[in-house]
N, C-alpha and C. Protein backbone atom coordinates (compact mmCIF):
# COMPACT_ATOMS: atom_id res chain seq x y z
N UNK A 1 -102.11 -201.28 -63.09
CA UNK A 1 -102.05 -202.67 -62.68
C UNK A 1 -103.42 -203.08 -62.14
N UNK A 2 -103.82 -204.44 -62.54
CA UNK A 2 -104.78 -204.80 -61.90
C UNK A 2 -105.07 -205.31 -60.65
N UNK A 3 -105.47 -204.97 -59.44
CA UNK A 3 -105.33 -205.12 -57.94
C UNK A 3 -106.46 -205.82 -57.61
N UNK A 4 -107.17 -206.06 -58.75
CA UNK A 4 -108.44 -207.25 -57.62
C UNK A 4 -107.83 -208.55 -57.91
N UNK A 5 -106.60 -208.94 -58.68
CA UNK A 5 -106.54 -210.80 -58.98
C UNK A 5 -105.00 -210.26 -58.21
N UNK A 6 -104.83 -211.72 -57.85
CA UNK A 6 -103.22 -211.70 -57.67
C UNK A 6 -102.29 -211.68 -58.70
N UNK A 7 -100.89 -211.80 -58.47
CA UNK A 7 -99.94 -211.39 -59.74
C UNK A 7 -98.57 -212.32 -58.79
N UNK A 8 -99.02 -213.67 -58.92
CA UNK A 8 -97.94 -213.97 -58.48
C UNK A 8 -96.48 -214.53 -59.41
N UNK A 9 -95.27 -214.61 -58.59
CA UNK A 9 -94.25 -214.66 -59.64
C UNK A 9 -93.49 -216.32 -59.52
N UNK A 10 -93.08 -216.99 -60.22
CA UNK A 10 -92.30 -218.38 -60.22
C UNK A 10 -90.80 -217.86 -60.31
N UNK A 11 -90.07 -219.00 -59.62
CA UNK A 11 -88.69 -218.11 -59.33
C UNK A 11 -88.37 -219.52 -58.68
N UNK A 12 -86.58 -219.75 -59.06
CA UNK A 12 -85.66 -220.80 -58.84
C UNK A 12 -85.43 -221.01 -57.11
N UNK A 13 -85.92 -222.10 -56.84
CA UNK A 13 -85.52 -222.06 -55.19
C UNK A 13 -84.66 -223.47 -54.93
N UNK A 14 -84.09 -223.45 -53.85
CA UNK A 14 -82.67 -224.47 -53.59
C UNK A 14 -83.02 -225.59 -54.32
N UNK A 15 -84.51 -226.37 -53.89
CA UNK A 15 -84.69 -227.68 -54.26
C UNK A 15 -85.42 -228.14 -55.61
N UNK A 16 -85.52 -226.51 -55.87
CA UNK A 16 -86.92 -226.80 -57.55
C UNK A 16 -87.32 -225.01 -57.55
N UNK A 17 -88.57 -225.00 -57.96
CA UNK A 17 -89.04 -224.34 -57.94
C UNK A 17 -90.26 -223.96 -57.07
N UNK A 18 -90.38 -222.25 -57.05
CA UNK A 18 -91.63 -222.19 -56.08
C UNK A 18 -92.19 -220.64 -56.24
N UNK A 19 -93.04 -220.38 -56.03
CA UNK A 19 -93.97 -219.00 -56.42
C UNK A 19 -94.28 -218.60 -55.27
N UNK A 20 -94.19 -217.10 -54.99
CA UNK A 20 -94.87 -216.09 -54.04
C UNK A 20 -95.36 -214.95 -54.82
N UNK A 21 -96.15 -214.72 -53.80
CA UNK A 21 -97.30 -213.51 -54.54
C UNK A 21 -97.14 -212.07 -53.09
N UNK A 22 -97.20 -211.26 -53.82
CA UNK A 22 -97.15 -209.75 -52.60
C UNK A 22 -98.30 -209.44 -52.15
N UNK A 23 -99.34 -210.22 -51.76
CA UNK A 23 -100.43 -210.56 -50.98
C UNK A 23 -100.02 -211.64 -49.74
N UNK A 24 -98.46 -212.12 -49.65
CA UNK A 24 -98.49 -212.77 -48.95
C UNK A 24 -98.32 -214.71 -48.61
N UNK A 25 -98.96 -214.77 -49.59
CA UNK A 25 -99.51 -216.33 -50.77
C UNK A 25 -97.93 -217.08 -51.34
N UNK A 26 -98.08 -218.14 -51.03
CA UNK A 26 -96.45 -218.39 -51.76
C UNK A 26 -96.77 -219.89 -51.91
N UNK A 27 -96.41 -220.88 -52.35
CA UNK A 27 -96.04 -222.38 -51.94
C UNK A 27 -94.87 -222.58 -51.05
N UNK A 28 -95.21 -223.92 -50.69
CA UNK A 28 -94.29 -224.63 -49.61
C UNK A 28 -92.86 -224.07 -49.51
N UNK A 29 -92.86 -223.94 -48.44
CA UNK A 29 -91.28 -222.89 -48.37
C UNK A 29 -90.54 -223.88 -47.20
N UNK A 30 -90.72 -224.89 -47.09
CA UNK A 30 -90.10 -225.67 -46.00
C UNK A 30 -89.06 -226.17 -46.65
N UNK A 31 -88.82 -226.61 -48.11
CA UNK A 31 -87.60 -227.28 -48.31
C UNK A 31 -88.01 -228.64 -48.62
N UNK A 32 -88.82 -229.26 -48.05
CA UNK A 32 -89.49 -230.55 -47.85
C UNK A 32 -89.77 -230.87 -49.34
N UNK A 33 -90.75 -230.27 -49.92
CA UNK A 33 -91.81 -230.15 -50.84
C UNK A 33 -91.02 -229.50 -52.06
N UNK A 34 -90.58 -230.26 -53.09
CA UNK A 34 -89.74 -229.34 -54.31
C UNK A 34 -90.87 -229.40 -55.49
N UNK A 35 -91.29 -228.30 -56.36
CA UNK A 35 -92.00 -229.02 -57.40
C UNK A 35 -91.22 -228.38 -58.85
N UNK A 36 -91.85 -229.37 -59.81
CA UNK A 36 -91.12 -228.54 -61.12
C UNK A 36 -91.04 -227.01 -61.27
N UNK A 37 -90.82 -227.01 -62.51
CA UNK A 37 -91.12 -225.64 -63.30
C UNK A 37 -93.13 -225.33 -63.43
N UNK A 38 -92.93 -226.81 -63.92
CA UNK A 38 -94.61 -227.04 -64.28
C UNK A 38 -95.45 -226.66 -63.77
N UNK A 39 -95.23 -227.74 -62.55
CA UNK A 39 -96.24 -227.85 -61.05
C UNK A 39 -96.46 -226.16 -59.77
N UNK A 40 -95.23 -225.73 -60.01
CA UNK A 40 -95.03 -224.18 -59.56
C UNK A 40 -95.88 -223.25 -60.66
N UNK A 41 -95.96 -223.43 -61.60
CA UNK A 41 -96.43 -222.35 -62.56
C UNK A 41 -98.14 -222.64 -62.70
N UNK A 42 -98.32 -223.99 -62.51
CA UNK A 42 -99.86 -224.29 -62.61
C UNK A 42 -100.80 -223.62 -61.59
N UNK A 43 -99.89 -224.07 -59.96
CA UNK A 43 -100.34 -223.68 -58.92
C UNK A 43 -100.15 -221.69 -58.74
N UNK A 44 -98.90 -221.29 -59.35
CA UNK A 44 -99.36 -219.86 -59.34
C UNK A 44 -100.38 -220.07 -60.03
N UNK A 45 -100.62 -220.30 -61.14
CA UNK A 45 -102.05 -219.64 -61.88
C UNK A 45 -102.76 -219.74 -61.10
N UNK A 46 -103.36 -220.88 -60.76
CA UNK A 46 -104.68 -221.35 -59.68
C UNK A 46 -104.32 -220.41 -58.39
N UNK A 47 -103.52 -219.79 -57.82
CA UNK A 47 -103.27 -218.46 -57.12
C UNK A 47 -103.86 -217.36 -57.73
N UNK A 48 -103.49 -217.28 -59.08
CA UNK A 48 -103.80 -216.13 -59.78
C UNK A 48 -105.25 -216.01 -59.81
N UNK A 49 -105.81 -216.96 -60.20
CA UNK A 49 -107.14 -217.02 -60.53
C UNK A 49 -108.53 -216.80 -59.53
N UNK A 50 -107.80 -216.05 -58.58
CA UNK A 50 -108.71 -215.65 -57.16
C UNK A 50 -108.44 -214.12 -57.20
N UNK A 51 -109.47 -213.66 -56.36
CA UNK A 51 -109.63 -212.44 -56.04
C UNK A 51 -108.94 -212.08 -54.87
N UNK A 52 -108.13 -210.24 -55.05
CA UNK A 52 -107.52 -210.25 -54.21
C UNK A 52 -108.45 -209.78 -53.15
N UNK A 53 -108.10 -210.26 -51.88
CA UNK A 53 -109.21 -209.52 -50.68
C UNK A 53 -108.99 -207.84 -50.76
């Protein structure tokens, strides 16, 4: 596995969708904030696309 980028995952949450990564890294988890399939999968990438510390 590659351990310098992140590897985060998209996954069904109450209000939409939302991504966490096992670095910690996730989107809005308040409930508040729902985004598509789309908008969750874009923003993992742009997660993805960093180096892991």
């Amino acid at each position: 596995m590659d351990v310098a980028h992140h590897h985060p995952k998209v996954r069904r949450a109450s209000a939409g969708w939302a991504w966490d990564c096992s670095c910690g890294g996730a989107s809005c988890r308040t409930g508040v904030v729902s985004f598509s399939w789309r908008e969750a999968v874009i923003s993992a990438l742009n997660h993805a696309a960093t180096l892991a510390p």
